[in-house]
C-alpha atoms as a PDB file:
ATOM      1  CA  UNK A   1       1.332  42.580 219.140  1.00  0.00           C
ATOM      2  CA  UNK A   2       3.006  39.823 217.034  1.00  0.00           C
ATOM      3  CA  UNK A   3       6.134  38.767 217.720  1.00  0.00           C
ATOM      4  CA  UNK A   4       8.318  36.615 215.336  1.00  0.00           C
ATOM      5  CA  UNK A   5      11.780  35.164 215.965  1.00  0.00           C
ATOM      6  CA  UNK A   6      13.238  35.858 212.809  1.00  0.00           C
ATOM      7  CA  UNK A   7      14.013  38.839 211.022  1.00  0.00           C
ATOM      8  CA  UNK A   8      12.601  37.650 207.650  1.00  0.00           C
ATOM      9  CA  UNK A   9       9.155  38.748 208.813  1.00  0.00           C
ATOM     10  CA  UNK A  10       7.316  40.549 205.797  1.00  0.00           C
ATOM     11  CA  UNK A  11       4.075  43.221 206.556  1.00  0.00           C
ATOM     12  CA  UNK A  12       1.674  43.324 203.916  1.00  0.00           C
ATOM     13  CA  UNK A  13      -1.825  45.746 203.645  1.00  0.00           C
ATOM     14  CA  UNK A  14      -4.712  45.599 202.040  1.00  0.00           C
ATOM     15  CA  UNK A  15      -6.613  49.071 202.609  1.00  0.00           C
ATOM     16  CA  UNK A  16      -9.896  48.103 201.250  1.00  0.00           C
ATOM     17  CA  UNK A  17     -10.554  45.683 203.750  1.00  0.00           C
ATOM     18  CA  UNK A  18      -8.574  46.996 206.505  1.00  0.00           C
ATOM     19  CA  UNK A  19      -6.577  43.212 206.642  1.00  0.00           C
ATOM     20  CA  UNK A  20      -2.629  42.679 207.455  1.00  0.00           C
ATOM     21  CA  UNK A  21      -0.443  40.276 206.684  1.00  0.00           C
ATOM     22  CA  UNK A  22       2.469  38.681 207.979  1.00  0.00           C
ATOM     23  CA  UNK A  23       4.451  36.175 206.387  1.00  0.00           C
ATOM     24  CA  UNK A  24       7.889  34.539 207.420  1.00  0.00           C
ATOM     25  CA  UNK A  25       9.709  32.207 205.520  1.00  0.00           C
ATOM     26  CA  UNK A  26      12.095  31.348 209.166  1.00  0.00           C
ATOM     27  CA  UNK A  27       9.165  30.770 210.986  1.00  0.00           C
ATOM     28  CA  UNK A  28       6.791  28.752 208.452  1.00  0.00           C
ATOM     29  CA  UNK A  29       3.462  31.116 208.766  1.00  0.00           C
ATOM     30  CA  UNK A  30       0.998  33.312 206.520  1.00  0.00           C
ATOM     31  CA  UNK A  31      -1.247  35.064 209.075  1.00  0.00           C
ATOM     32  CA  UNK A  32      -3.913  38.045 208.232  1.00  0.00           C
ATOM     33  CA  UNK A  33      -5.871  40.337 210.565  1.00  0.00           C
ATOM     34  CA  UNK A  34      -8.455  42.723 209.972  1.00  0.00           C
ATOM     35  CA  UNK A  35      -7.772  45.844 212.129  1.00  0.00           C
ATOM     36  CA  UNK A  36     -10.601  46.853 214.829  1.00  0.00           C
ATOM     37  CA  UNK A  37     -12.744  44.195 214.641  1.00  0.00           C
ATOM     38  CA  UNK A  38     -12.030  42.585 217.606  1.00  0.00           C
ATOM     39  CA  UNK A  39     -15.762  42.154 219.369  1.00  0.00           C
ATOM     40  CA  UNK A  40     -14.052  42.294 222.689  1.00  0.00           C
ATOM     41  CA  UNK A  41     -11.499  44.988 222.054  1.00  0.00           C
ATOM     42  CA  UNK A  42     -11.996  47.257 219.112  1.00  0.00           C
ATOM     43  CA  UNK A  43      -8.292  48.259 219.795  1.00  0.00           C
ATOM     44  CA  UNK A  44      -7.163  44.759 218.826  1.00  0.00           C
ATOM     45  CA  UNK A  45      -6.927  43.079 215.370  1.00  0.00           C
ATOM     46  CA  UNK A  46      -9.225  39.860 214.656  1.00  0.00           C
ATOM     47  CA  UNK A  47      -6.799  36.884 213.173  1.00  0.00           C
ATOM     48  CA  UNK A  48      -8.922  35.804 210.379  1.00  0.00           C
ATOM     49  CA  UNK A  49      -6.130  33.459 208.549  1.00  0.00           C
ATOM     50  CA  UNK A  50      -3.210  31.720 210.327  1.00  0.00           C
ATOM     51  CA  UNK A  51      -1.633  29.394 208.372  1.00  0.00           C
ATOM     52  CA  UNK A  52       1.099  27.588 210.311  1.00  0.00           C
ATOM     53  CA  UNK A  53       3.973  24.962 209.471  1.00  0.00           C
ATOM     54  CA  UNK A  54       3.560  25.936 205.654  1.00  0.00           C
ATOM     55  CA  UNK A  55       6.643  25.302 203.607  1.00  0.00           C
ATOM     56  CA  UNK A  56       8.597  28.927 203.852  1.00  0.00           C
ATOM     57  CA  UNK A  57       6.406  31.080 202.349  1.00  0.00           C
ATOM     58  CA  UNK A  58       8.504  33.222 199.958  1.00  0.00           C
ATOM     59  CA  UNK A  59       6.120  36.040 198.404  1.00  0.00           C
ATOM     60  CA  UNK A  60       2.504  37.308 199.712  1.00  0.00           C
ATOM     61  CA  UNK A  61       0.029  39.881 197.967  1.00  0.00           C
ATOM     62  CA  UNK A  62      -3.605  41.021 198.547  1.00  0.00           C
ATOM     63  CA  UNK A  63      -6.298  41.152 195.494  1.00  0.00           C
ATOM     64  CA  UNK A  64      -6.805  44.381 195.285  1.00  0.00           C
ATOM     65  CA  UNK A  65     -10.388  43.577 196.660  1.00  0.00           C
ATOM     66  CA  UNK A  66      -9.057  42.197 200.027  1.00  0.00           C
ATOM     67  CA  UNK A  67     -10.806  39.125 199.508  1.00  0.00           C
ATOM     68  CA  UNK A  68      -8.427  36.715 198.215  1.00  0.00           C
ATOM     69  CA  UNK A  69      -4.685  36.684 198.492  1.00  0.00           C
ATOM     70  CA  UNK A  70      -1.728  34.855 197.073  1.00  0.00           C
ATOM     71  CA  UNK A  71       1.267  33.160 198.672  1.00  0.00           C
ATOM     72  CA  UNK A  72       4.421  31.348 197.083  1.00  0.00           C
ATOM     73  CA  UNK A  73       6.472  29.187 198.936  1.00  0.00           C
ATOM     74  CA  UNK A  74      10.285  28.097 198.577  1.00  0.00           C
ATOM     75  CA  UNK A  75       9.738  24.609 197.463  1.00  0.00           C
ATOM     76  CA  UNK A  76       7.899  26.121 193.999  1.00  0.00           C
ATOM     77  CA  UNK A  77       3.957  26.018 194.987  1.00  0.00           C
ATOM     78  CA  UNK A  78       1.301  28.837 194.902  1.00  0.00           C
ATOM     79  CA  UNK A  79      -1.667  29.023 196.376  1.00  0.00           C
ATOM     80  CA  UNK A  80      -4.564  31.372 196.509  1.00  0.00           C
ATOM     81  CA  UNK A  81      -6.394  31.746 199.917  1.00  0.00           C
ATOM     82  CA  UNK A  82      -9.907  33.350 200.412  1.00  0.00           C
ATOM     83  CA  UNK A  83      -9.384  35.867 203.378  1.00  0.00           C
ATOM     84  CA  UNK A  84     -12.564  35.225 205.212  1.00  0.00           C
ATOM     85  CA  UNK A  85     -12.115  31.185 205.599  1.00  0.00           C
ATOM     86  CA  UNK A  86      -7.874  30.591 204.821  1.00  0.00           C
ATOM     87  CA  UNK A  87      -9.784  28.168 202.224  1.00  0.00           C
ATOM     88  CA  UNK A  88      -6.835  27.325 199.592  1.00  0.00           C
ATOM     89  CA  UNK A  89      -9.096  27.528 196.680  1.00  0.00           C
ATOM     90  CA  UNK A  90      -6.571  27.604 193.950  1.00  0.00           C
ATOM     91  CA  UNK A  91      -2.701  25.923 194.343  1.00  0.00           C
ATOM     92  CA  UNK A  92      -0.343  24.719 191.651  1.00  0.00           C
ATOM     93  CA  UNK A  93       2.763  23.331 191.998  1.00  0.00           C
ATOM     94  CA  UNK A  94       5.877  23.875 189.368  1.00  0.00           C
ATOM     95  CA  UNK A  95       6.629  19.849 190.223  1.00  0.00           C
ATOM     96  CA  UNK A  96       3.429  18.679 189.317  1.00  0.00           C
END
């Protein structure tokens, strides 16, 4: 169970890899879990990304592959993460 302060909290799914993701612009955090594979409690999700004290985070998708997905963030920047490391491996910023 994830609780989040604010009530800006977005829920995002990616069925073909089983992940979720949470975003919140209030509380400065990307997060994605993939369901089940807990190894000490199949009932829990496995936090695979947490990405904390990010400029608000604004939009959030899943490739349609699971294994990459793309945030934007309210001061203009996007980056794409890979889901399995929360590697940014792609960001551009509309300042730069």
């Amino acid at each position: 169970e994830k609780n989040l302060s604010s009530e800006d909290c977005q829920t995002h799914w990616c069925p073909s890899m089983d992940l979720i993701g949470i975003s919140s612009t209030s509380d400065n955090l990307i997060e994605v879990y993939r369901c089940g594979l807990d190894p000490t409690n199949q009932n829990e999700a496995l936090e695979i990304v947490s990405k904390q004290d990010v400029s608000g985070p604004t939009s959030f998708t899943f490739a349609e592959h699971g294994k990459l997905c793309a945030a934007g963030y309210d001061d203009g920047r996007l980056c794409v993460i890979k889901t399995d490391s929360a590697l940014e491996i792609f960001t551009h910023s509309k300042y730069t």
